[in-house]
C-alpha atoms as a PDB file:
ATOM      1  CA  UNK A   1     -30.785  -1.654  29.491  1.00  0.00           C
ATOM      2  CA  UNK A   2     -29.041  -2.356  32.958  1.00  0.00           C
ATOM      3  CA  UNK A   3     -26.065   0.338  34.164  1.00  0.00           C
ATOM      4  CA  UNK A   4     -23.555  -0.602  36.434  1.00  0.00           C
ATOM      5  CA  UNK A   5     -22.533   1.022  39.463  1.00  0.00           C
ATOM      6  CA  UNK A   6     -19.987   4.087  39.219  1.00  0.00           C
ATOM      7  CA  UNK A   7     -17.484   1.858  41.223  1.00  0.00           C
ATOM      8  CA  UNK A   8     -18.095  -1.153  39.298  1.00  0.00           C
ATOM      9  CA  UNK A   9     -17.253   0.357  35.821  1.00  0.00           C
ATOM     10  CA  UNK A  10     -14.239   1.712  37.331  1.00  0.00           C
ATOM     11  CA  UNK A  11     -12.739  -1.649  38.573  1.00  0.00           C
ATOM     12  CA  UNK A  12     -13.819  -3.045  35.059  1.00  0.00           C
ATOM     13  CA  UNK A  13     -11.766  -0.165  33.222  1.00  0.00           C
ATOM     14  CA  UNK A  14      -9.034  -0.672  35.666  1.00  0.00           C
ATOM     15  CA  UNK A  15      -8.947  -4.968  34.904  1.00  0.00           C
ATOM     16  CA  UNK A  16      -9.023  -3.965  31.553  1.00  0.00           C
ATOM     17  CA  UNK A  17      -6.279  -2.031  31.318  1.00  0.00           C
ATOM     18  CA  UNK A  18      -4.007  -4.546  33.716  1.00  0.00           C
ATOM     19  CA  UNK A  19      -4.195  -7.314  31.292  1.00  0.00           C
ATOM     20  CA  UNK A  20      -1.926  -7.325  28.459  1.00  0.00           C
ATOM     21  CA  UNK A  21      -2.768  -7.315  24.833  1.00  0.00           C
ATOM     22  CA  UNK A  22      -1.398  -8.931  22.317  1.00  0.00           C
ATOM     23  CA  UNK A  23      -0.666  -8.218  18.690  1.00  0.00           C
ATOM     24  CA  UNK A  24      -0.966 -11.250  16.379  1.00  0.00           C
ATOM     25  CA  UNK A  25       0.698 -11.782  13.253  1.00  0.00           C
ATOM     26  CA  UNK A  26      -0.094 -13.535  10.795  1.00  0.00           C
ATOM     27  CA  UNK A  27       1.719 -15.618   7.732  1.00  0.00           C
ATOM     28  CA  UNK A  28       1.031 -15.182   4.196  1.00  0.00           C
ATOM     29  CA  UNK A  29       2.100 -15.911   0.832  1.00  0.00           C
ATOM     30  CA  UNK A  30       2.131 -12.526  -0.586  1.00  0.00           C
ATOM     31  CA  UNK A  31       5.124 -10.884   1.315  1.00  0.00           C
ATOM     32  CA  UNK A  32       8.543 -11.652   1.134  1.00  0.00           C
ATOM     33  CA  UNK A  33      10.917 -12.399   4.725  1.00  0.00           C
ATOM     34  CA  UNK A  34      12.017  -8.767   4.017  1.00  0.00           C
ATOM     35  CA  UNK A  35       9.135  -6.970   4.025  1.00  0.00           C
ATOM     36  CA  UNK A  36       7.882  -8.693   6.989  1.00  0.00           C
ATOM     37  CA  UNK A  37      11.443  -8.256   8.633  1.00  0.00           C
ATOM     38  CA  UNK A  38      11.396  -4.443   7.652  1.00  0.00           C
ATOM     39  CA  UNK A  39       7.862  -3.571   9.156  1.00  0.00           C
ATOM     40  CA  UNK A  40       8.617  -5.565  12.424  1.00  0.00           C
ATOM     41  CA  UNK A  41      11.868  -3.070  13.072  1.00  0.00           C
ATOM     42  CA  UNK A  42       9.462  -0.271  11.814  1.00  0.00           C
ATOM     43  CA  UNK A  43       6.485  -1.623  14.463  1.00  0.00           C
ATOM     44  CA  UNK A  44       8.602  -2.652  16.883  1.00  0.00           C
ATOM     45  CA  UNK A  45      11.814  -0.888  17.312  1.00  0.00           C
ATOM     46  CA  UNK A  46      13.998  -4.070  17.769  1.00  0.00           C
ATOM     47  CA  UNK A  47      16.899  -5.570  16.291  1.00  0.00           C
ATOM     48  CA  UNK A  48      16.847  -7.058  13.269  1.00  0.00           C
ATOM     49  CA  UNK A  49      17.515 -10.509  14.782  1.00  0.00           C
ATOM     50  CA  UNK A  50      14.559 -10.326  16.255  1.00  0.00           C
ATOM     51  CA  UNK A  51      12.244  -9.596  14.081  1.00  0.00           C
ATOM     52  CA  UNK A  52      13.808 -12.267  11.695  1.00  0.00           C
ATOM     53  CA  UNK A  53      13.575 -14.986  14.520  1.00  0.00           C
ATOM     54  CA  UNK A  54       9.597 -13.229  14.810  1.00  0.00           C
ATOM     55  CA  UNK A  55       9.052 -13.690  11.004  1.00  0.00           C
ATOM     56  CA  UNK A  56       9.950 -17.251  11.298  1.00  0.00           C
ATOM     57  CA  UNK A  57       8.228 -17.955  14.432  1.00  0.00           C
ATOM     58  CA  UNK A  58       5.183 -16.537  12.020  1.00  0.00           C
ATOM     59  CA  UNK A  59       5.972 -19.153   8.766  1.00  0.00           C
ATOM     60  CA  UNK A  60       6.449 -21.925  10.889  1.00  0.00           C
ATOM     61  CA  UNK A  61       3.602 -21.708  12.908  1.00  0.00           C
ATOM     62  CA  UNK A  62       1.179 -19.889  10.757  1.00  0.00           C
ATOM     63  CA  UNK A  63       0.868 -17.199  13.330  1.00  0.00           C
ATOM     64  CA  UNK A  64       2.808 -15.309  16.091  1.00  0.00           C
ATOM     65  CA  UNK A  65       2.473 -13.153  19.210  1.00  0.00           C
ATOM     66  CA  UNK A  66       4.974 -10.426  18.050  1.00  0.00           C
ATOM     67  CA  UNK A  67       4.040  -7.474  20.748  1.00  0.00           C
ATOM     68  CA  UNK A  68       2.452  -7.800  24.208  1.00  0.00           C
ATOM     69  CA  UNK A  69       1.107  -4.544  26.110  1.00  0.00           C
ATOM     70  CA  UNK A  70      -0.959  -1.456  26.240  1.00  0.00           C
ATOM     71  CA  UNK A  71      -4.142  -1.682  24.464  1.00  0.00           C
ATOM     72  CA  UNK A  72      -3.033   1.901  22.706  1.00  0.00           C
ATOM     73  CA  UNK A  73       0.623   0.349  22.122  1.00  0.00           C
ATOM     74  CA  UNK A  74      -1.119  -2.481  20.235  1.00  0.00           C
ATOM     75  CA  UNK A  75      -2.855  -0.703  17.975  1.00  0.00           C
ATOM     76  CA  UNK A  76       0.238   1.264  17.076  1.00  0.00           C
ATOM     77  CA  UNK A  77       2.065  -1.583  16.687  1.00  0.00           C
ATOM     78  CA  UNK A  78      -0.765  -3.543  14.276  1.00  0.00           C
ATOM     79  CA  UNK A  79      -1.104  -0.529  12.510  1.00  0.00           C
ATOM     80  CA  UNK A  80       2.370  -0.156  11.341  1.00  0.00           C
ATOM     81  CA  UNK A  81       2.600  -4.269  10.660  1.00  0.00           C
ATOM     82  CA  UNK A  82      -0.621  -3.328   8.272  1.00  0.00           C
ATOM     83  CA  UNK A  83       0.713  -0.621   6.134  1.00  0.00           C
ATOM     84  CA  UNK A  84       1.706  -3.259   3.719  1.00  0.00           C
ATOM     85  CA  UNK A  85      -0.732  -5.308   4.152  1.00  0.00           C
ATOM     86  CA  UNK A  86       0.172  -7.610   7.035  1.00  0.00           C
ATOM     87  CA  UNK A  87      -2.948  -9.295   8.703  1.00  0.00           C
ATOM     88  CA  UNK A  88      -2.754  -8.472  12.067  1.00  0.00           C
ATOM     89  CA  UNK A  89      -5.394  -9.557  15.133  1.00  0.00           C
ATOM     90  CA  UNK A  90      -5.211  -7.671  18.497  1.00  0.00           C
ATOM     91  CA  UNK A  91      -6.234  -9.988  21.475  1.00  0.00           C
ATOM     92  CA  UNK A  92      -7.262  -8.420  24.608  1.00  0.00           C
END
């Protein structure tokens, strides 16, 4: 097993968290416009004109970035989105 240097596992960590992440959403066939609507107010704090023009993005594409930022953020953000259900991936 090969360590790195003190300084080098610092500049990683710091590169790390520079780089946005991304929260995915997924479509499905189980949940209604609504319910997708709802949690992406709940995840997101945003307008509801938003997260209807995010829902769509999602159906029409099969997929959506719907949040960009802190790793931590991210995880907030796909864990609310996955309360009901949603299938969320988190992209680093």
């Amino acid at each position: 097993m090969t360590t790195l240097p003190v300084e080098q596992a610092a500049n990683d960590d710091e590169v790390l968290t520079q780089e946005p992440t991304k929260v995915i959403l997924f479509n499905d066939d189980v949940h209604t416009f609504d319910e997708v609507i709802t949690q992406l107010i709940k995840a997101l704090k945003c307008t509801s004109q938003h997260a209807e023009s995010l829902a769509w993005d999602v159906h029409n594409n099969g997929k959506a970035m719907v949040y960009s930022g802190e790793l931590v953020k991210c995880m907030e953000v796909s864990a609310v989105l996955e309360e009901i259900r949603l299938m969320t991936q988190i992209e680093v």
